[in-house]
N, C-alpha and C. Protein backbone atom coordinates (compact mmCIF):
# COMPACT_ATOMS: atom_id res chain seq x y z
N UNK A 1 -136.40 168.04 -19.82
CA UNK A 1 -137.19 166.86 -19.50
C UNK A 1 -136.29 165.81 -18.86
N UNK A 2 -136.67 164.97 -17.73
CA UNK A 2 -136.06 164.26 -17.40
C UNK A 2 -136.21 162.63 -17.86
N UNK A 3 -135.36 162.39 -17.72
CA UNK A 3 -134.67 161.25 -18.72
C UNK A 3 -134.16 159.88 -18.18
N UNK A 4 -134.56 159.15 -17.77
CA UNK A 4 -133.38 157.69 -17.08
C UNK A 4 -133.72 156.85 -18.57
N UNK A 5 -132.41 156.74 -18.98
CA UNK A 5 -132.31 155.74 -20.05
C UNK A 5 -131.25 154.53 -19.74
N UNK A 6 -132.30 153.62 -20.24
CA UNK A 6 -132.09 152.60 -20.78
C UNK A 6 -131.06 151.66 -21.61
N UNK A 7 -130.73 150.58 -21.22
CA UNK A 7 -129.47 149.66 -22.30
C UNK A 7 -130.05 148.45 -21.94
N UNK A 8 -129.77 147.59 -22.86
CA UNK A 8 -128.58 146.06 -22.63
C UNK A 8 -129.71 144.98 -22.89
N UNK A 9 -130.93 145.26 -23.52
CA UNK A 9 -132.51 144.46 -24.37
C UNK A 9 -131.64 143.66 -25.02
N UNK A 10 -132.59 142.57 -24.97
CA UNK A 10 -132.09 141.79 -26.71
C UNK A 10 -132.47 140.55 -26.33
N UNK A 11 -132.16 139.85 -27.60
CA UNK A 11 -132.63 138.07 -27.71
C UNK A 11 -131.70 137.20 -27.12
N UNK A 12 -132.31 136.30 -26.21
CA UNK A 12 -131.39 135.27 -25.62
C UNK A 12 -132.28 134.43 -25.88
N UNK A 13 -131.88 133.43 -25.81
CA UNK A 13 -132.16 131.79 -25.66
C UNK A 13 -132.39 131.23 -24.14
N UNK A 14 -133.42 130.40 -24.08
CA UNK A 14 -133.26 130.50 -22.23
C UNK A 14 -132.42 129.84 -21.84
N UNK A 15 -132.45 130.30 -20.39
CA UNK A 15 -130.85 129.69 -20.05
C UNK A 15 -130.40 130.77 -19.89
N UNK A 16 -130.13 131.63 -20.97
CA UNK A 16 -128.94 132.44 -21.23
C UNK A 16 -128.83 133.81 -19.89
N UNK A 17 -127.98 134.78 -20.60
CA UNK A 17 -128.22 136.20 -20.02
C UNK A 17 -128.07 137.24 -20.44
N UNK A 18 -128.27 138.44 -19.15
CA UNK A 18 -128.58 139.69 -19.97
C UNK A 18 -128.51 141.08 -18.75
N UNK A 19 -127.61 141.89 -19.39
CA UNK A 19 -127.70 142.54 -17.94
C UNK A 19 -127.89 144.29 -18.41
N UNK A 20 -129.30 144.82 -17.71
CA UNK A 20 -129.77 145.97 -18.10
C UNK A 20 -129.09 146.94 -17.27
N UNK A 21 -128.72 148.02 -17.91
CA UNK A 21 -128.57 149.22 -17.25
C UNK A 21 -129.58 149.90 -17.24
N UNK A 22 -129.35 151.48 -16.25
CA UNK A 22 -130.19 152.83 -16.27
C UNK A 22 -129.40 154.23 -16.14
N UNK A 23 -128.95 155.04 -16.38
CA UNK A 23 -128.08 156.09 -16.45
C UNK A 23 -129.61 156.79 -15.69
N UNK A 24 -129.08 157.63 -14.77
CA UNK A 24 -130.58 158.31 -13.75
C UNK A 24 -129.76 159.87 -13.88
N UNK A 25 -130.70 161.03 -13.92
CA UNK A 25 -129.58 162.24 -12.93
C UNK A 25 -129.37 161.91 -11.66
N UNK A 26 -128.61 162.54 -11.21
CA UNK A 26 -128.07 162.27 -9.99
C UNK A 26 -129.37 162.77 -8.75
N UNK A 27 -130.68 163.73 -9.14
CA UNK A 27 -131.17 164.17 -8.19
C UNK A 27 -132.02 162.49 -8.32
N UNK A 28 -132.26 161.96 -9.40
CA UNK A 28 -133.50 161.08 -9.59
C UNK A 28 -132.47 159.60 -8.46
N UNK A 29 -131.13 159.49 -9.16
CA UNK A 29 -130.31 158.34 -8.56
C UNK A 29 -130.69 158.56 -6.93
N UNK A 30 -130.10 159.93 -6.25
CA UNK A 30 -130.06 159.87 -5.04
C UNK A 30 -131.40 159.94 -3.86
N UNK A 31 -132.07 159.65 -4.48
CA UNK A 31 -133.79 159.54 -4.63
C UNK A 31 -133.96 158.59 -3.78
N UNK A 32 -135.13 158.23 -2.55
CA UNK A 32 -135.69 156.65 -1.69
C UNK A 32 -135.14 155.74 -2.42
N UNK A 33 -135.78 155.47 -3.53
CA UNK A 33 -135.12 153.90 -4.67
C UNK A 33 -135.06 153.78 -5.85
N UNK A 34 -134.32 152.98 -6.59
CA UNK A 34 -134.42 152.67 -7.61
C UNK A 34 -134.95 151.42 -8.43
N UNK A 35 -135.82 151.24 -9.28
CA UNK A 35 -136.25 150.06 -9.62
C UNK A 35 -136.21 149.11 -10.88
N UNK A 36 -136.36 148.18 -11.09
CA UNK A 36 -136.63 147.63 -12.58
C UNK A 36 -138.03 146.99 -12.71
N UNK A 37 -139.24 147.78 -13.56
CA UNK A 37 -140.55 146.62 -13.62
C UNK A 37 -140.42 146.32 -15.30
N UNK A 38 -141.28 145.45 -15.11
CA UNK A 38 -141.31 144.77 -16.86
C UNK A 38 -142.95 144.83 -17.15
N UNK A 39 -143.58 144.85 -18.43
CA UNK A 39 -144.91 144.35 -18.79
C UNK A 39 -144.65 143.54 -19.68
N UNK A 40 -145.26 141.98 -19.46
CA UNK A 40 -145.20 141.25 -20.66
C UNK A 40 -146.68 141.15 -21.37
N UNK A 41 -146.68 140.71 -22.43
CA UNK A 41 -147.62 141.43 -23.22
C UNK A 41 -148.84 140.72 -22.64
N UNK A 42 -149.96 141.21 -22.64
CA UNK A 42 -151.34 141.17 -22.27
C UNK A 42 -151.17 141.30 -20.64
N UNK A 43 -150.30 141.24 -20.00
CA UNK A 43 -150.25 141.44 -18.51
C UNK A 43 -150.04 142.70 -17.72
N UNK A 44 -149.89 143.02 -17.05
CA UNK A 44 -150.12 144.31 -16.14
C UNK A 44 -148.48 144.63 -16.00
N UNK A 45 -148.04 145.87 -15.52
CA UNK A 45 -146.68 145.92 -15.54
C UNK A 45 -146.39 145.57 -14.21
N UNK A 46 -145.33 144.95 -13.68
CA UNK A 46 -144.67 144.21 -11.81
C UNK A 46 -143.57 144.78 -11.86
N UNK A 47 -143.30 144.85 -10.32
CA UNK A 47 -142.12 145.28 -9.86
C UNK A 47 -141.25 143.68 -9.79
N UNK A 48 -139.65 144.33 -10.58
CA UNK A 48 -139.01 142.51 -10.61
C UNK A 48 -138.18 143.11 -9.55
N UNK A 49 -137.62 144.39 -9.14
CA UNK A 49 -136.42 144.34 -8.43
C UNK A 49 -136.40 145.77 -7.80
N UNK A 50 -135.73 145.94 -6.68
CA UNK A 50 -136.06 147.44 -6.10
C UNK A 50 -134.94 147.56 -5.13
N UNK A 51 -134.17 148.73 -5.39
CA UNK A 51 -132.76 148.83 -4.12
C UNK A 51 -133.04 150.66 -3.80
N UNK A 52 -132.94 150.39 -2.27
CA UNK A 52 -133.21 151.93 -1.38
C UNK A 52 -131.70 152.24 -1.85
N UNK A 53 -131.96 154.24 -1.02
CA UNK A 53 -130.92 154.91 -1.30
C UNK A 53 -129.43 153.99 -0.11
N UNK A 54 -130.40 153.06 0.89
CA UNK A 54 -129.67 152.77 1.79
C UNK A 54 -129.29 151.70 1.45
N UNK A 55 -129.47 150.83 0.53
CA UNK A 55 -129.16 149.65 -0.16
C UNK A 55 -130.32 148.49 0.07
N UNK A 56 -130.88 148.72 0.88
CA UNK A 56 -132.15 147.85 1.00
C UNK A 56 -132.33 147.07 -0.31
N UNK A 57 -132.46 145.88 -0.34
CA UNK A 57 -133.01 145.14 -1.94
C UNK A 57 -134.12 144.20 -1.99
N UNK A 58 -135.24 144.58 -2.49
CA UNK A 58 -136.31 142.94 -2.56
C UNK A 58 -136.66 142.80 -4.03
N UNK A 59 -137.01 141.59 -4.34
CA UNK A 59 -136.83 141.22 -5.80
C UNK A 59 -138.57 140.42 -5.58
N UNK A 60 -138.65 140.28 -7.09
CA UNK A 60 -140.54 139.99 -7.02
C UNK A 60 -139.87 137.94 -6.89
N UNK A 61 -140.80 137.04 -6.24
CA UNK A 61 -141.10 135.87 -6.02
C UNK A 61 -140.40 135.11 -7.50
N UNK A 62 -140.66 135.74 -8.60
CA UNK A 62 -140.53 135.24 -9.52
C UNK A 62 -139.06 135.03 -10.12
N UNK A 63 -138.23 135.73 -10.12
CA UNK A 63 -136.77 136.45 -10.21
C UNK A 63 -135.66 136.38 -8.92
N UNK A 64 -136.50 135.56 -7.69
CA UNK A 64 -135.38 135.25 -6.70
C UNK A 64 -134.81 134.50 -7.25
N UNK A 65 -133.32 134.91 -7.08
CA UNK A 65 -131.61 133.56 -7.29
C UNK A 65 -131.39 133.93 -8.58
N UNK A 66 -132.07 134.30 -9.55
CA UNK A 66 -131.69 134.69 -10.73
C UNK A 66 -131.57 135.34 -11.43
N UNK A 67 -132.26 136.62 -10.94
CA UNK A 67 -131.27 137.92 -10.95
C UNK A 67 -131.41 139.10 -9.84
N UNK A 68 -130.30 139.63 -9.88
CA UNK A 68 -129.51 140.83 -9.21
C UNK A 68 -129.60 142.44 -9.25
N UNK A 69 -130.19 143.01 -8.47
CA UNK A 69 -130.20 144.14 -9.20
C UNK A 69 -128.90 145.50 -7.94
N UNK A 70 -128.07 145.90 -8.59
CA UNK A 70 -127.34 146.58 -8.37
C UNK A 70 -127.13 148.09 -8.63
N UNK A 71 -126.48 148.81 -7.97
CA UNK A 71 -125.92 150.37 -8.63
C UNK A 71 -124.51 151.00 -8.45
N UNK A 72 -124.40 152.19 -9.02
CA UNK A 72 -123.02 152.71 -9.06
C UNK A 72 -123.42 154.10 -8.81
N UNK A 73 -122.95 154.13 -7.57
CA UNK A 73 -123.13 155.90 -7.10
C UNK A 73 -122.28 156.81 -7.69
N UNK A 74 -121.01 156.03 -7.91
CA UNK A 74 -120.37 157.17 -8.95
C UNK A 74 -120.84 157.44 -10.17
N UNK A 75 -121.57 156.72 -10.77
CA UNK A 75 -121.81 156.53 -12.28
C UNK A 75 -123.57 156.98 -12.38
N UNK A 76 -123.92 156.91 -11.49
CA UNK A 76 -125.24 157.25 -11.34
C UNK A 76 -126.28 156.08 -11.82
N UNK A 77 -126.05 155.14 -11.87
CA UNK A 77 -126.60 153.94 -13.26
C UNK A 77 -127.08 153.10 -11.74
N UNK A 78 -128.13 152.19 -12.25
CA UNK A 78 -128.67 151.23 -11.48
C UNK A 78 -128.35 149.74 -12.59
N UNK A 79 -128.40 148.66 -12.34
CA UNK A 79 -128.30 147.23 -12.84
C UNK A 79 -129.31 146.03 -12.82
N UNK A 80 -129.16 145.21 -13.79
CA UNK A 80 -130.35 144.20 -13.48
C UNK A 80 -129.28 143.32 -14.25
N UNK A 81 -128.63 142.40 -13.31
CA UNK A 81 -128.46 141.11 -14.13
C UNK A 81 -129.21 140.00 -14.21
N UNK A 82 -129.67 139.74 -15.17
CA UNK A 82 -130.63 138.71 -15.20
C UNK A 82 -129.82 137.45 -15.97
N UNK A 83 -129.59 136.20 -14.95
CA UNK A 83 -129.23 134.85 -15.58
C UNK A 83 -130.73 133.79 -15.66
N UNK A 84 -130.08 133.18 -16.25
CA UNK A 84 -130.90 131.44 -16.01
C UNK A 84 -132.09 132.42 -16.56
N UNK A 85 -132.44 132.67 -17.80
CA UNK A 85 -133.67 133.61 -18.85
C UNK A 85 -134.27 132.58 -19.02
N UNK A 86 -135.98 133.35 -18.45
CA UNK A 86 -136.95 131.51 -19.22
C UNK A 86 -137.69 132.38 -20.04
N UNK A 87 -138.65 131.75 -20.72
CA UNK A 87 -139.62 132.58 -22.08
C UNK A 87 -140.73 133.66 -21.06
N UNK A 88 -140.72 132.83 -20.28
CA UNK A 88 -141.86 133.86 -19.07
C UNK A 88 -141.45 134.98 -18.58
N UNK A 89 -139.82 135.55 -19.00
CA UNK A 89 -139.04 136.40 -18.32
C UNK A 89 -139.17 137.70 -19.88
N UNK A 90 -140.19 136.90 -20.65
CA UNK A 90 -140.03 138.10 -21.85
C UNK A 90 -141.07 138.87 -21.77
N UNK A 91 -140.45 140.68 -21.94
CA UNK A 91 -140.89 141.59 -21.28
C UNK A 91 -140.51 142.88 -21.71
N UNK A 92 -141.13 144.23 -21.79
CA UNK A 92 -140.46 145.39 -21.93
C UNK A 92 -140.20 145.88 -20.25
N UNK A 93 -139.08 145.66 -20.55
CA UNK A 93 -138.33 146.05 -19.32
C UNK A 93 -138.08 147.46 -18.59
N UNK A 94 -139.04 148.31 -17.55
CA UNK A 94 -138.20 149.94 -17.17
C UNK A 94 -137.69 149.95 -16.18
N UNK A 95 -136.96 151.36 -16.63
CA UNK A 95 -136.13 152.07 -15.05
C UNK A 95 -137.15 152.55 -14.47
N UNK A 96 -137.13 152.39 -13.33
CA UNK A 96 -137.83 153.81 -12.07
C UNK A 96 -137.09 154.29 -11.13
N UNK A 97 -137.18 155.58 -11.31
CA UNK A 97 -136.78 156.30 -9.93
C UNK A 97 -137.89 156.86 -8.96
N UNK A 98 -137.61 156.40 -7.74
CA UNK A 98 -139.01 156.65 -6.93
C UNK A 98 -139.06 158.41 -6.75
N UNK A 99 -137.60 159.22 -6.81
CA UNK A 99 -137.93 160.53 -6.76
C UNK A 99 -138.62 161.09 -7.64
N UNK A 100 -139.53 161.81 -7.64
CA UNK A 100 -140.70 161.92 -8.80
C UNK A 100 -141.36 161.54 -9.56
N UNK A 101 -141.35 160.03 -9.09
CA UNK A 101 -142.11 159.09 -10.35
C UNK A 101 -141.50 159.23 -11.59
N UNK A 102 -140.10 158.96 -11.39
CA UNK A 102 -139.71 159.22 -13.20
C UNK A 102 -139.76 157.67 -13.54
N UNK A 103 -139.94 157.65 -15.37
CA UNK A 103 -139.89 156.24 -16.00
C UNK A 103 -138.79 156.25 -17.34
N UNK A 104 -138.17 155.21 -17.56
CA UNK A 104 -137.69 155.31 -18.76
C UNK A 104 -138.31 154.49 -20.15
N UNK A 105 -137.93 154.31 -21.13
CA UNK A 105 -138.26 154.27 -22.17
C UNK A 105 -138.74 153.14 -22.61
N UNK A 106 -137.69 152.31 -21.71
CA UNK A 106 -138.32 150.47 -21.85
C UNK A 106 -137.03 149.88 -22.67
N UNK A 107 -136.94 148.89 -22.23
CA UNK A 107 -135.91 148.09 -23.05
C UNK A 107 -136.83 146.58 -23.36
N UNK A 108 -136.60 145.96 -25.02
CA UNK A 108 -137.27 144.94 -24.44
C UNK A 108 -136.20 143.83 -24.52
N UNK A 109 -137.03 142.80 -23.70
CA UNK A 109 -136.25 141.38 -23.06
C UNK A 109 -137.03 140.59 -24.17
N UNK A 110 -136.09 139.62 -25.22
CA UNK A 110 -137.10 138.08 -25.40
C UNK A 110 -136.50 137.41 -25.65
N UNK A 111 -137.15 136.04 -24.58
CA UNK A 111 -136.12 134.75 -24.29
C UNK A 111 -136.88 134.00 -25.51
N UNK A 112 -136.11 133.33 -26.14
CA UNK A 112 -136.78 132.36 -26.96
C UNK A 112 -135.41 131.91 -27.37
N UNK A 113 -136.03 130.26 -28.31
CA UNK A 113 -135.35 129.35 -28.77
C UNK A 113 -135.34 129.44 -30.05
């Protein structure tokens, strides 16, 4: 079964930060793109961040300037640094790989005071 898992959830305070990984196989990594969406609760799940195999990057309206989403071709892993956390940014957070529609497990995000 294929697998992109997940790291780096947890409680911040807003303001703060938090930076998610994804470990992908290498067929799923070298795939059109890689992504990060979130669902926060009662809402639909969004795309926050998306980088092509060619590096292409667009991030959702909401998450411009404040966070980043990156990868490591050696390592196979994709990134989401997320700074400047507001309560609206709390969310179960996934990987996607666009090669086969794979999903991972979810990490969750919650900003609170």
């Amino acid at each position: 079964q294929v697998q992109l898992v997940e790291s780096g959830g947890g409680l911040v305070q807003p303001g703060g930060s938090l930076r998610l990984s994804c470990t992908a196989p290498a067929s799923i990594f070298s795939g059109n793109s890689m992504a990060w969406y979130r669902r926060a609760p009662g809402k639909e799940r969004e795309l926050v961040a998306r980088i092509t195999r060619s590096g292409y990057i667009d991030y959702a309206d909401s998450v411009k300037g404040r966070f980043t989403i990156s990868k490591d071709r050696a390592k196979n892993e994709v990134y989401l640094q997320m700074d400047n956390l507001q309560p609206e940014d709390t969310a179960v957070y996934y990987c996607h790989g666009n090669y086969g529609d794979h999903w991972g497990q979810g990490t969750q995000v919650t900003v609170s005071s």
